[in-house]
N, C-alpha and C. Protein backbone atom coordinates (compact mmCIF):
# COMPACT_ATOMS: atom_id res chain seq x y z
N UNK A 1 -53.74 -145.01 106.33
CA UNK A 1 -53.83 -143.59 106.05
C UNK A 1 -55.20 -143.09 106.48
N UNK A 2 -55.26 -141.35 107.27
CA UNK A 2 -56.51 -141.35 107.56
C UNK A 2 -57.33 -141.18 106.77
N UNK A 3 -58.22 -141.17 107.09
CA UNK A 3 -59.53 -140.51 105.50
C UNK A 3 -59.31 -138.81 105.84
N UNK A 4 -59.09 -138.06 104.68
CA UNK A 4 -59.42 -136.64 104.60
C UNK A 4 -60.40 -136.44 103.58
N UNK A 5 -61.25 -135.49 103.92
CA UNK A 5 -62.44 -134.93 102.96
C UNK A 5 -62.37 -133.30 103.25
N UNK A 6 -62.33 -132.84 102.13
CA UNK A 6 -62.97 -131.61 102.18
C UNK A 6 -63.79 -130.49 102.65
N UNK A 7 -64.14 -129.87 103.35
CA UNK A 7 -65.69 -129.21 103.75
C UNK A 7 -65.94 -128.34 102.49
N UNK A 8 -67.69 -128.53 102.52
CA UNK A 8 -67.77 -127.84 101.22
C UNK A 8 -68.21 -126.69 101.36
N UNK A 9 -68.45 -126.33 99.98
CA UNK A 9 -68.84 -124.56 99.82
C UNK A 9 -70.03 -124.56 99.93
N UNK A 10 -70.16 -123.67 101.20
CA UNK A 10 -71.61 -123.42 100.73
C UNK A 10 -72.44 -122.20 100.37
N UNK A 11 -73.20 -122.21 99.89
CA UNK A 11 -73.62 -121.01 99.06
C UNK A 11 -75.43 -120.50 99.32
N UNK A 12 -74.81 -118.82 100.17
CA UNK A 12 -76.10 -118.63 100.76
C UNK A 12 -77.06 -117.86 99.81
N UNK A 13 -78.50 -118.62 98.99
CA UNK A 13 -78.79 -118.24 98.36
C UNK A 13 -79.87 -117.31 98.20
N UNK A 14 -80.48 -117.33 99.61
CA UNK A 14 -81.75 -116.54 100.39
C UNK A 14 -81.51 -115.23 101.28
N UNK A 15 -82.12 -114.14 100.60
CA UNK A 15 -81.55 -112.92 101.43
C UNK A 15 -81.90 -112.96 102.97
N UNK A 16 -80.71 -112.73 103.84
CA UNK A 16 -80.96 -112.49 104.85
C UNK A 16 -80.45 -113.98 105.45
N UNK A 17 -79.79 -115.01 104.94
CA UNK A 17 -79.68 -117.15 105.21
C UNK A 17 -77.98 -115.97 106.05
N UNK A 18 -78.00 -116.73 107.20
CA UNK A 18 -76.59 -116.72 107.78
C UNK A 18 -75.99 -118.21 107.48
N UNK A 19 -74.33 -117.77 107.86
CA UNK A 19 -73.91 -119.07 108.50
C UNK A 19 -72.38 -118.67 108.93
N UNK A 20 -72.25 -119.61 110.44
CA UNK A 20 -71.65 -119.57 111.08
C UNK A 20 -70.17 -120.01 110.16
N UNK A 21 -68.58 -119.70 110.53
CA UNK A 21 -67.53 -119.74 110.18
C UNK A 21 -66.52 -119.30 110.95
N UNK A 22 -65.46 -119.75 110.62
CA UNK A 22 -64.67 -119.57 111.73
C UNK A 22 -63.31 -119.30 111.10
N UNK A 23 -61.89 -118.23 111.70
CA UNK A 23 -61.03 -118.28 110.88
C UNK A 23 -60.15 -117.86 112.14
N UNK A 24 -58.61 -118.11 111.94
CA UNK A 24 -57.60 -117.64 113.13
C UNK A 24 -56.80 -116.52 112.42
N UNK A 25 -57.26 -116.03 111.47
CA UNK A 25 -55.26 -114.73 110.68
C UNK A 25 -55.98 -114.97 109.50
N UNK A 26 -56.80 -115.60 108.89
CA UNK A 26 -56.34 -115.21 107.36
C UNK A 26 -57.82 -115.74 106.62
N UNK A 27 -58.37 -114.44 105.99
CA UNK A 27 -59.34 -114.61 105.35
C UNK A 27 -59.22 -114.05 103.93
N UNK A 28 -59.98 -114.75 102.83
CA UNK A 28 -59.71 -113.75 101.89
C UNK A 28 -61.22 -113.76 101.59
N UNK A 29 -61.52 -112.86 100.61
CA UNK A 29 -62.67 -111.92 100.46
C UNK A 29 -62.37 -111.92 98.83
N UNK A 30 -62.85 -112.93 97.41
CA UNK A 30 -63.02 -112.42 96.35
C UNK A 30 -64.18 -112.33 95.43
N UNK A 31 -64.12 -111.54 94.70
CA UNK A 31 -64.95 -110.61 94.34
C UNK A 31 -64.88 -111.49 92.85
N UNK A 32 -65.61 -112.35 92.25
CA UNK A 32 -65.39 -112.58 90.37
C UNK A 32 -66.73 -112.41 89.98
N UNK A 33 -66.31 -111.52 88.36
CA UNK A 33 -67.39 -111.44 87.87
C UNK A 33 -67.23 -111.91 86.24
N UNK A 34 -67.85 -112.39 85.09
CA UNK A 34 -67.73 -112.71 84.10
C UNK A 34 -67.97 -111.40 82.84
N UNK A 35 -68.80 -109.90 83.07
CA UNK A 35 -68.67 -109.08 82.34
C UNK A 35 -67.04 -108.83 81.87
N UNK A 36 -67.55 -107.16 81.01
CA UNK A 36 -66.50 -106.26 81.11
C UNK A 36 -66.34 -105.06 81.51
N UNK A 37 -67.76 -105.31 82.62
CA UNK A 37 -68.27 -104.27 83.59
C UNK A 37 -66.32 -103.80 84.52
N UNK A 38 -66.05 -102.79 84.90
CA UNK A 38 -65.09 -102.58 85.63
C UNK A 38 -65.81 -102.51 87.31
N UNK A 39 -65.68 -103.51 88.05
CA UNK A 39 -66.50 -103.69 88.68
C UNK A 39 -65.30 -103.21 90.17
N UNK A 40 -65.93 -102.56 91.49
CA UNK A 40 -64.73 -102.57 92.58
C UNK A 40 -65.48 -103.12 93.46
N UNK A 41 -64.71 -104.12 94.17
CA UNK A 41 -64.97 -104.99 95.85
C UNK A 41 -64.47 -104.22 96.77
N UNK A 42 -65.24 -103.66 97.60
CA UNK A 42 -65.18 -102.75 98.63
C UNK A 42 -65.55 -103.20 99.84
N UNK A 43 -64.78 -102.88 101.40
CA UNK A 43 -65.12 -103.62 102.31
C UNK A 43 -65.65 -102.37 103.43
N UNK A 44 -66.20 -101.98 103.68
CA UNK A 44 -66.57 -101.22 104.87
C UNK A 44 -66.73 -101.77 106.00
N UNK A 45 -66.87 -100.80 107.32
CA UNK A 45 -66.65 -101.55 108.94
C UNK A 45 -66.98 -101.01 110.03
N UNK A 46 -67.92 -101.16 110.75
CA UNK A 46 -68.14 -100.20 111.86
C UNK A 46 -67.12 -100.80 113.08
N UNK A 47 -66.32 -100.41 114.00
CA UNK A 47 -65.81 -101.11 115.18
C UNK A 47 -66.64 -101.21 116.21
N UNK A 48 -66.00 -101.60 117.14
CA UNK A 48 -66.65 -102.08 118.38
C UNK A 48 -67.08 -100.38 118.75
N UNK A 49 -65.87 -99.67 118.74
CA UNK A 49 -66.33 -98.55 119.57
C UNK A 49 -66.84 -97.54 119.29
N UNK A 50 -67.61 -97.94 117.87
CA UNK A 50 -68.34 -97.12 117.14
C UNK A 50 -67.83 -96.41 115.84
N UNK A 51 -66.30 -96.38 115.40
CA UNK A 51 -65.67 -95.76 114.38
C UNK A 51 -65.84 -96.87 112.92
N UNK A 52 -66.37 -95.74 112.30
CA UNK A 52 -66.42 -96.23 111.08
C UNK A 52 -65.31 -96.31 109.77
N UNK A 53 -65.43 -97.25 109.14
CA UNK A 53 -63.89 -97.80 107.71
C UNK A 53 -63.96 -98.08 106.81
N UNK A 54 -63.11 -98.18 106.09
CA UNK A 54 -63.13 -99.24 104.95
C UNK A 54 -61.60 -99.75 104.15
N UNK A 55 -61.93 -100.92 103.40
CA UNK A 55 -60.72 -100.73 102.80
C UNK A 55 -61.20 -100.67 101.05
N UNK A 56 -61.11 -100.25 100.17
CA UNK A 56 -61.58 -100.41 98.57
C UNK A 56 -59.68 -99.65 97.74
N UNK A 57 -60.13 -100.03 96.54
CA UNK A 57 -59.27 -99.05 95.37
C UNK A 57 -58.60 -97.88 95.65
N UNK A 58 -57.63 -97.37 95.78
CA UNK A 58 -56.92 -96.09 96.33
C UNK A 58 -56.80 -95.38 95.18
N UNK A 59 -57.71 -95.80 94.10
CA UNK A 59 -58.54 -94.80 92.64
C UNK A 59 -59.64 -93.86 92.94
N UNK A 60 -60.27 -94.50 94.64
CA UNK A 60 -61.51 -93.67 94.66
C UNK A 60 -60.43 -92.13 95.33
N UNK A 61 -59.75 -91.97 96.13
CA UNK A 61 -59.25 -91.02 96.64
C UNK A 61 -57.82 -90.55 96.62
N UNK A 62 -57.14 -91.49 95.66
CA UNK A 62 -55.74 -90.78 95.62
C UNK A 62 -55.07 -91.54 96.71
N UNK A 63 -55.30 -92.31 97.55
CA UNK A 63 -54.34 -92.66 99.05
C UNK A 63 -54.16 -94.03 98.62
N UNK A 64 -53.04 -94.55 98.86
CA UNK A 64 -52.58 -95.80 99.20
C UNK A 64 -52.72 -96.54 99.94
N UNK A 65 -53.07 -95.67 101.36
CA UNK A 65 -53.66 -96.38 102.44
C UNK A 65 -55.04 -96.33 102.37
N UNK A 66 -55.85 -96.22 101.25
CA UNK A 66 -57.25 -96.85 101.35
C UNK A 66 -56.75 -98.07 101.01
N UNK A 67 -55.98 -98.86 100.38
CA UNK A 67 -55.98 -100.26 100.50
C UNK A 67 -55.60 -100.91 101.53
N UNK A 68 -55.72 -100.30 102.64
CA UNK A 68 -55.45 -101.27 103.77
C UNK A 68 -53.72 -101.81 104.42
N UNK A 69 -53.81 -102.22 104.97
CA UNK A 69 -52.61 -103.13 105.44
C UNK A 69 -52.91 -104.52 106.53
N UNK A 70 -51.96 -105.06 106.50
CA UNK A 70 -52.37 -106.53 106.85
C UNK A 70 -51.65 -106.50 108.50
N UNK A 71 -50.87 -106.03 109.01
CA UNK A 71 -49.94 -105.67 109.55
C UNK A 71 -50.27 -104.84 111.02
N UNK A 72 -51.16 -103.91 110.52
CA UNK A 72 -51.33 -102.78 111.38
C UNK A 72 -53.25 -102.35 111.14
N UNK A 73 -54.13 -101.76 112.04
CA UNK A 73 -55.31 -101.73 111.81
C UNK A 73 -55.22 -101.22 110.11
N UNK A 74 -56.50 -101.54 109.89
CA UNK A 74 -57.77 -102.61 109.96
C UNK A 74 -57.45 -104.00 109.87
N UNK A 75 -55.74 -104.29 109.37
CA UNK A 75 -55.71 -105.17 109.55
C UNK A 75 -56.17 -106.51 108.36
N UNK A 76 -56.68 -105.15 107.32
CA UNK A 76 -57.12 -105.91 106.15
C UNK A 76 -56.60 -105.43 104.85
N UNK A 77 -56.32 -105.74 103.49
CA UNK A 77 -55.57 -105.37 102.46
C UNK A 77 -56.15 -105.95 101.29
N UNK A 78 -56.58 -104.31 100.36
CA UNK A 78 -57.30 -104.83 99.35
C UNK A 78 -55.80 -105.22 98.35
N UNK A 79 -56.21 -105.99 97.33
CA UNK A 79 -54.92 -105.97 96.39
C UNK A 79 -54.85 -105.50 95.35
N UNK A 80 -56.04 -104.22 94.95
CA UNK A 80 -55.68 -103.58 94.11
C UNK A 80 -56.79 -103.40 92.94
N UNK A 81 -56.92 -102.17 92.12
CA UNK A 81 -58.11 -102.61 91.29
C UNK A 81 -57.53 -102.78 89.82
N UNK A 82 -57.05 -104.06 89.96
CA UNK A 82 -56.70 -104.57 88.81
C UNK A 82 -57.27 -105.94 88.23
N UNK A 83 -58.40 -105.50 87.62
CA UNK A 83 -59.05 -106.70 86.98
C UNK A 83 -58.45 -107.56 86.64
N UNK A 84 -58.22 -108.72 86.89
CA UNK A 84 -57.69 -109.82 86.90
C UNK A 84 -57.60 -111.35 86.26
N UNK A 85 -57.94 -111.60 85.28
CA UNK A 85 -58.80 -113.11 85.04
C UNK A 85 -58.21 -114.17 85.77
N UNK A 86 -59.66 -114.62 86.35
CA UNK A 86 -59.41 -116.47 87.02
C UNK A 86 -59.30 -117.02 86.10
N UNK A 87 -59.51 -118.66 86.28
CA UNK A 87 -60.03 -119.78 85.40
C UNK A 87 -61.63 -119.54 85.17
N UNK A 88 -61.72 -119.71 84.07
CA UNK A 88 -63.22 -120.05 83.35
C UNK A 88 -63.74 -118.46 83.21
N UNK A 89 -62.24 -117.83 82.82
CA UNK A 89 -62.39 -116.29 81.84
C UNK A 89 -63.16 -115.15 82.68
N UNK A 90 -62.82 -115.78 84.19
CA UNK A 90 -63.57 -114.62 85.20
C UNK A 90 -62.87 -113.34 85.91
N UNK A 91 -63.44 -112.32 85.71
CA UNK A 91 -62.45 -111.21 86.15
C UNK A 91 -62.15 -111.17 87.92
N UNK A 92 -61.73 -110.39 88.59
CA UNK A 92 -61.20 -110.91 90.22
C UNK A 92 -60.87 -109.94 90.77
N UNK A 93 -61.14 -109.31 92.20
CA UNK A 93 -60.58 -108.42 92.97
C UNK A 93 -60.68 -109.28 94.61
N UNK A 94 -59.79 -109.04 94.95
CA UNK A 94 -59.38 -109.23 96.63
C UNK A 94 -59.04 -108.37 97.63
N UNK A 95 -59.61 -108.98 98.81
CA UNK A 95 -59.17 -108.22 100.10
C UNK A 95 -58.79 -109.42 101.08
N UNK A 96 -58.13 -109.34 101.57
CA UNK A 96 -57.14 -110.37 102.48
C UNK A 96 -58.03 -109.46 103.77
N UNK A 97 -57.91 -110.36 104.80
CA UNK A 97 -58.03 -110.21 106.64
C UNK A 97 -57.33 -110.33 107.46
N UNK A 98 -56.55 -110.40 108.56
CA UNK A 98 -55.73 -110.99 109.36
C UNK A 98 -56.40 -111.01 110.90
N UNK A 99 -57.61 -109.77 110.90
CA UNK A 99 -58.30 -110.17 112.19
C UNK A 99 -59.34 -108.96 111.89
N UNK A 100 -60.35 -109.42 112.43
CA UNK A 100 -61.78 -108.70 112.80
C UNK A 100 -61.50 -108.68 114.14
N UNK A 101 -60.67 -108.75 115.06
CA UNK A 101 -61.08 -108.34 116.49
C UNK A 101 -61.52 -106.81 116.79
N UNK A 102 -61.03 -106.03 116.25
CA UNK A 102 -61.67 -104.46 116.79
C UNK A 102 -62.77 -104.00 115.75
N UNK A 103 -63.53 -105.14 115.14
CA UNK A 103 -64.50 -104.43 113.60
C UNK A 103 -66.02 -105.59 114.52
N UNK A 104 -66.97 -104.62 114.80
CA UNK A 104 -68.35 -105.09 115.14
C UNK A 104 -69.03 -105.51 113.96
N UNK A 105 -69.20 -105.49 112.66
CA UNK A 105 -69.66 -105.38 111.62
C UNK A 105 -68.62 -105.21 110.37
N UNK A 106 -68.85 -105.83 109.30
CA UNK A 106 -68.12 -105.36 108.41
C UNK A 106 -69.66 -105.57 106.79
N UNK A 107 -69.46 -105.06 105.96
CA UNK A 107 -70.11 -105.00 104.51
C UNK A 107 -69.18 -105.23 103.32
N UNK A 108 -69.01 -106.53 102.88
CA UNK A 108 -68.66 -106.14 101.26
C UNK A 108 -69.68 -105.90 100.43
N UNK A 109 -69.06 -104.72 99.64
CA UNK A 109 -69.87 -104.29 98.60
C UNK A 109 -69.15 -104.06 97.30
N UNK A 110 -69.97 -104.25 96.28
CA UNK A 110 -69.47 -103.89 94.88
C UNK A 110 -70.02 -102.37 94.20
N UNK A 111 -69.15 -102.02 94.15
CA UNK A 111 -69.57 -100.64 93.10
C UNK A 111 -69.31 -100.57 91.88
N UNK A 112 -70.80 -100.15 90.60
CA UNK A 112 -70.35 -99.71 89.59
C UNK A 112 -69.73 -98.77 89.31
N UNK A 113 -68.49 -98.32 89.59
CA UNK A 113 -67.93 -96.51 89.54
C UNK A 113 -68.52 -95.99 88.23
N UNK A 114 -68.42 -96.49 87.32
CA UNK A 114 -68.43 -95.94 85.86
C UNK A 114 -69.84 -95.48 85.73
N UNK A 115 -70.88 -96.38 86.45
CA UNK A 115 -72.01 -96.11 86.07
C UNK A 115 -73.07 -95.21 87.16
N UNK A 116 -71.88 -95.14 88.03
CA UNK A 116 -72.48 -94.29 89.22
C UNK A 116 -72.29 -92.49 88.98
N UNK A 117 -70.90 -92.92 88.24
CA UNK A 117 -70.53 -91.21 88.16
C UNK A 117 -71.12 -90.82 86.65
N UNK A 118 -71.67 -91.89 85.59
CA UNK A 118 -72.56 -91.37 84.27
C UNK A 118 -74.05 -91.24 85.04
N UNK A 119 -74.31 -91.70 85.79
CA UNK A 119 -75.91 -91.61 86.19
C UNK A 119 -76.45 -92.93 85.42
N UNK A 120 -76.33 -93.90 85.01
CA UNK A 120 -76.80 -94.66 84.42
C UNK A 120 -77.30 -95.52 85.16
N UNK A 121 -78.49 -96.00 84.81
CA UNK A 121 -79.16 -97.46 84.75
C UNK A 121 -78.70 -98.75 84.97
N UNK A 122 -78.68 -99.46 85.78
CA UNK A 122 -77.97 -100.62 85.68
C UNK A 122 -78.05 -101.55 87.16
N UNK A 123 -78.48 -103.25 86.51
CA UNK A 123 -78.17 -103.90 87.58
C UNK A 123 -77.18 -105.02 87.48
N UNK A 124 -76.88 -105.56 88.19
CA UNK A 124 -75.86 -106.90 88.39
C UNK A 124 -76.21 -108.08 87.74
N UNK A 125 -77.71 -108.09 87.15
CA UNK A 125 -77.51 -109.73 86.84
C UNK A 125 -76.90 -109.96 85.51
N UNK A 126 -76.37 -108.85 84.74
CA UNK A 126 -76.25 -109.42 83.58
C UNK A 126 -74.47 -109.58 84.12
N UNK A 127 -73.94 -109.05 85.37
CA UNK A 127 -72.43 -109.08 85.21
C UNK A 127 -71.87 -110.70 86.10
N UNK A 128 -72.52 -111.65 85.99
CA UNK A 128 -72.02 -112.89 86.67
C UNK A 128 -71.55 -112.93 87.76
N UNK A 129 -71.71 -111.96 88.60
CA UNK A 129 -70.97 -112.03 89.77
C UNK A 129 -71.64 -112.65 90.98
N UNK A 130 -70.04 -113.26 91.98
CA UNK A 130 -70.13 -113.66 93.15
C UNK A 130 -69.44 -113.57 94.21
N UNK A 131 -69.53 -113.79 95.10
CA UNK A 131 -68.25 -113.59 96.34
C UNK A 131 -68.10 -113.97 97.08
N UNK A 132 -66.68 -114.62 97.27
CA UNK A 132 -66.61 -115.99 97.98
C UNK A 132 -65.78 -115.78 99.20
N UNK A 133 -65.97 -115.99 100.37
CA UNK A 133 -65.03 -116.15 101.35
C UNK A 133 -64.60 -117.04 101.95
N UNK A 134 -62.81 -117.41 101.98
CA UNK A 134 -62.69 -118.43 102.48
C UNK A 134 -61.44 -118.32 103.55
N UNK A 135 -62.14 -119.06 104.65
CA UNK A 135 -61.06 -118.63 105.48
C UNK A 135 -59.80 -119.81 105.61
N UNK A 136 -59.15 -119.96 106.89
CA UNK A 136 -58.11 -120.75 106.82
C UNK A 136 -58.32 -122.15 107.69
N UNK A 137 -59.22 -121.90 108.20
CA UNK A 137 -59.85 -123.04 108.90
C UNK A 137 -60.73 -123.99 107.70
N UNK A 138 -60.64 -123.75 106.51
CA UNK A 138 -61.30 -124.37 105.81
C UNK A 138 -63.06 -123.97 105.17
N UNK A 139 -63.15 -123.19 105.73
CA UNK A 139 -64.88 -122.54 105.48
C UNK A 139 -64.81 -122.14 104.13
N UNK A 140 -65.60 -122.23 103.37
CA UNK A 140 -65.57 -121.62 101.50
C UNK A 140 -67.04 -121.49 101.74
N UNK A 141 -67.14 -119.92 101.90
CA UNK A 141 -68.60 -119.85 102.21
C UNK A 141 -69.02 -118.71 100.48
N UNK A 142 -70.30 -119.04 99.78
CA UNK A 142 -70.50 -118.02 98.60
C UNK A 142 -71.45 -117.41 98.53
N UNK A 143 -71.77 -115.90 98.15
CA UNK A 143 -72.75 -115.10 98.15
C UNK A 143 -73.47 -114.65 96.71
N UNK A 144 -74.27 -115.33 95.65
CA UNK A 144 -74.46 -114.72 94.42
C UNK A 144 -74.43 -113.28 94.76
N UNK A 145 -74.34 -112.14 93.44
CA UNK A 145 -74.63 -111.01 93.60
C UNK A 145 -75.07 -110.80 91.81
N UNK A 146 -76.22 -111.35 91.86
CA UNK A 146 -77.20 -111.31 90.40
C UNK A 146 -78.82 -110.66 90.96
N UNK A 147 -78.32 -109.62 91.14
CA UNK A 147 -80.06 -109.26 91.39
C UNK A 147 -80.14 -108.36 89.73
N UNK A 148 -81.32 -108.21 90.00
CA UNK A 148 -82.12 -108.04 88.92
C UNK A 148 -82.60 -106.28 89.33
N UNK A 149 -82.51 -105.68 90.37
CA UNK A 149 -82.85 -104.68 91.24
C UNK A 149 -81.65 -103.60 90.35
N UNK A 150 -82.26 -102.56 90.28
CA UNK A 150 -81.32 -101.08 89.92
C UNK A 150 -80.54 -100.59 90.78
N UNK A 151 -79.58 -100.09 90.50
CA UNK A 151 -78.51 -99.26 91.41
C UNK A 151 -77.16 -99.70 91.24
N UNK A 152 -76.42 -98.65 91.98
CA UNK A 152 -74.76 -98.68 91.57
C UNK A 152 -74.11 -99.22 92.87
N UNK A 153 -74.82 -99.57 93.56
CA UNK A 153 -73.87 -100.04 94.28
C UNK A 153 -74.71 -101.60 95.25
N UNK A 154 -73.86 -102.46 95.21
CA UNK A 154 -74.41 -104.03 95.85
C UNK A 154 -74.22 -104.61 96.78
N UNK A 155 -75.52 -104.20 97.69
CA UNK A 155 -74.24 -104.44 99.57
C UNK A 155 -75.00 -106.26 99.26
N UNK A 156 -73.24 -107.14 99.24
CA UNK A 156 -73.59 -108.27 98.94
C UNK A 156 -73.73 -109.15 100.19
N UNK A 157 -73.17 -108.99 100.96
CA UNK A 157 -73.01 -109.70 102.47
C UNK A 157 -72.35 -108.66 103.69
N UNK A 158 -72.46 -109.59 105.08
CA UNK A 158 -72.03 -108.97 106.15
C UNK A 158 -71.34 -109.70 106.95
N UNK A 159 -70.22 -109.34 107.73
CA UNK A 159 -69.66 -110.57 108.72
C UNK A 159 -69.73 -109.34 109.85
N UNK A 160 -70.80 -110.33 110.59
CA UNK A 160 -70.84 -109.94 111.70
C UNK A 160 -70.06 -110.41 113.07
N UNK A 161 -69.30 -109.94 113.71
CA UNK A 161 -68.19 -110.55 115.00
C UNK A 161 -68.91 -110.50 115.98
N UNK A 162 -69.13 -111.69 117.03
CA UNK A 162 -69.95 -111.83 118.27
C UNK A 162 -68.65 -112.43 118.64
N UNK A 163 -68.03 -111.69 119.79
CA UNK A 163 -66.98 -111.88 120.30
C UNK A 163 -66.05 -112.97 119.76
N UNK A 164 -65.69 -113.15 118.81
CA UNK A 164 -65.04 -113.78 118.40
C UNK A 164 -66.00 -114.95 117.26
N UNK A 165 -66.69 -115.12 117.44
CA UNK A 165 -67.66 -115.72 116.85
C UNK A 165 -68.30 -114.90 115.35
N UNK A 166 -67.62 -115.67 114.45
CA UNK A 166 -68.45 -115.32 112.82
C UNK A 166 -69.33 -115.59 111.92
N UNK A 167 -70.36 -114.87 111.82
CA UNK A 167 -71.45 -115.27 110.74
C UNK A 167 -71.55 -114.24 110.11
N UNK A 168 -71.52 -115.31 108.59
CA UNK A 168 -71.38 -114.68 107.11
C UNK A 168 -72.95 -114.20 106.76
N UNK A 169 -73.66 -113.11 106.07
CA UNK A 169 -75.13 -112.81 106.58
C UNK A 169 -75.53 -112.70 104.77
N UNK A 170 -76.02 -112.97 104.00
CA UNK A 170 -76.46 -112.79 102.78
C UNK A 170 -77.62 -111.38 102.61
N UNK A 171 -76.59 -110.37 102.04
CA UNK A 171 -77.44 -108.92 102.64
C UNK A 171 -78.40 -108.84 100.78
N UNK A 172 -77.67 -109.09 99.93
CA UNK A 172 -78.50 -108.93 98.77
C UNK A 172 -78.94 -108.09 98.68
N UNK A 173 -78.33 -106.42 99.06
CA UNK A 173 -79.40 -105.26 98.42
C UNK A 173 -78.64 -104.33 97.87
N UNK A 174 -79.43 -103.99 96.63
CA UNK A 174 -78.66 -102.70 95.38
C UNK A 174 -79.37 -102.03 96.08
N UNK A 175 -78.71 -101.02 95.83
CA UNK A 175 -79.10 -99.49 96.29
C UNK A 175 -78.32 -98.65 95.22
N UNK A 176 -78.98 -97.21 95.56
CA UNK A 176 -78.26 -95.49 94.88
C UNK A 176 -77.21 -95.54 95.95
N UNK A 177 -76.11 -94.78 95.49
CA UNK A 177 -75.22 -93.94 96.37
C UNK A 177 -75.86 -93.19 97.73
N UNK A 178 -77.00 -92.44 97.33
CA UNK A 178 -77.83 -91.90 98.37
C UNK A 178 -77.99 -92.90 99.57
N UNK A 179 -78.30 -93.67 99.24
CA UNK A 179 -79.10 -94.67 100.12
C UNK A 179 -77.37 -95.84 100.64
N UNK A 180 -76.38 -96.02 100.40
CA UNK A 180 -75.07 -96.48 100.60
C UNK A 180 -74.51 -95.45 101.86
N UNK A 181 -74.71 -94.58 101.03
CA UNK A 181 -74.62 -93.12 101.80
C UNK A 181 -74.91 -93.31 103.56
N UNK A 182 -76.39 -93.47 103.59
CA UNK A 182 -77.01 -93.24 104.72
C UNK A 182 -77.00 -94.68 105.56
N UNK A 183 -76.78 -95.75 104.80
CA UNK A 183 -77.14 -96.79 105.17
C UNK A 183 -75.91 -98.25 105.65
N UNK A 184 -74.83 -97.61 105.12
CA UNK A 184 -73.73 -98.57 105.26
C UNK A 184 -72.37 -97.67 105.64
N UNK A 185 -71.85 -98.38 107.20
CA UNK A 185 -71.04 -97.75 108.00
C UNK A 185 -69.73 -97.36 107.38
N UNK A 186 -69.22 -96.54 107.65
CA UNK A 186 -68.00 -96.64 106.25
C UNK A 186 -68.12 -95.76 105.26
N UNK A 187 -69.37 -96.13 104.16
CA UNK A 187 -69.40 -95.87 102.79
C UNK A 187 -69.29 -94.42 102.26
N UNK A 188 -69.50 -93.51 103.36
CA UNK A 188 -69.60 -92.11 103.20
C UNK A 188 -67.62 -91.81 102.72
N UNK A 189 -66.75 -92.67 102.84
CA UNK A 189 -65.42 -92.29 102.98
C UNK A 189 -65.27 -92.25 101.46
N UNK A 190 -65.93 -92.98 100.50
CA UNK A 190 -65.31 -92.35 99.17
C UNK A 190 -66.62 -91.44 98.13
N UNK A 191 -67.31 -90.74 98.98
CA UNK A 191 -68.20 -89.84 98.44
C UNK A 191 -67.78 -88.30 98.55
N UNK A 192 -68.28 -87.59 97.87
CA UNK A 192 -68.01 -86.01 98.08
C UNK A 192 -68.53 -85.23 99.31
């Protein structure tokens, strides 16, 4: 019998640490956190030809098709903002992939909604969260998202596409809405 082993997870813990990965149809993208923060995993996307996306909660705007489809562009599908528990009492949101070929860039990010639309104070480290991507080729790549930094919203990582070629980018930065706003391709789609 042959020997099989595992590849392991690895977990980028230094802002700004890449690493290379690779996937053919099927990635998933989850989001766990241990609060009872109501927390949303949001994916934004610039394309190749400059048009900007996203897929998140179809709570921020009323549409169904902000969650995506797997099928037809983007090609990606959130599953919903329904807090979820894993194992070891952790809450869960997902977005499935089937291809980054027409997305130059993509951002997951987490938003506090609750605490964005009270104006409140608040950072991530007290809500346990992390986010893990794993594709089908076997890659289990993880991003903490425990900063200690203020703001409502947590651009946690980036997958950047070099012609076919993927690296997972450890972005680690809270920001205001303001600054999401101006700064992440996409994000303007569920603002006023």
């Amino acid at each position: 019998m042959a020997e099989v082993t595992l590849k392991r997870k690895i977990t980028l813990r230094r802002k700004q640490e890449e690493c290379a990965f690779t996937f053919s149809g099927k990635l998933k993208v989850k989001l766990f956190w241990t609060s009872d923060t109501d927390l949303d995993l949001c994916l934004f996307f610039k394309k190749k030809n400059g048009e900007v996306g996203g897929v998140f909660s179809n709570e921020y705007r009323g549409k169904r098709s902000d969650l995506g489809a797997l099928d037809k562009f983007p090609f990606m599908l959130h599953l919903g903002d329904n807090k979820e528990p894993a194992e070891g009492n952790e809450e869960t949101e997902q977005i499935n992939i089937a291809s980054l070929d027409e997305i130059e860039q993509a951002f997951v990010c987490i938003v506090n909604y609750k605490a964005a639309i009270d104006q409140l104070d608040v950072t991530y480290a007290e809500e346990g969260g992390r986010v893990e991507l794993q594709s089908d080729s076997g890659d289990y790549l993880e991003v903490l998202a425990d900063s200690t930094d203020e703001g409502h919203v947590y651009c946690v990582c980036s997958i950047k596409n070099n012609e076919g070629e993927y690296a997972l980018k450890n972005e680690s930065r809270v920001m205001d809405l303001g600054t999401a706003f101006d700064e992440i391709p996409g994000f303007s789609i569920i603002c006023n």
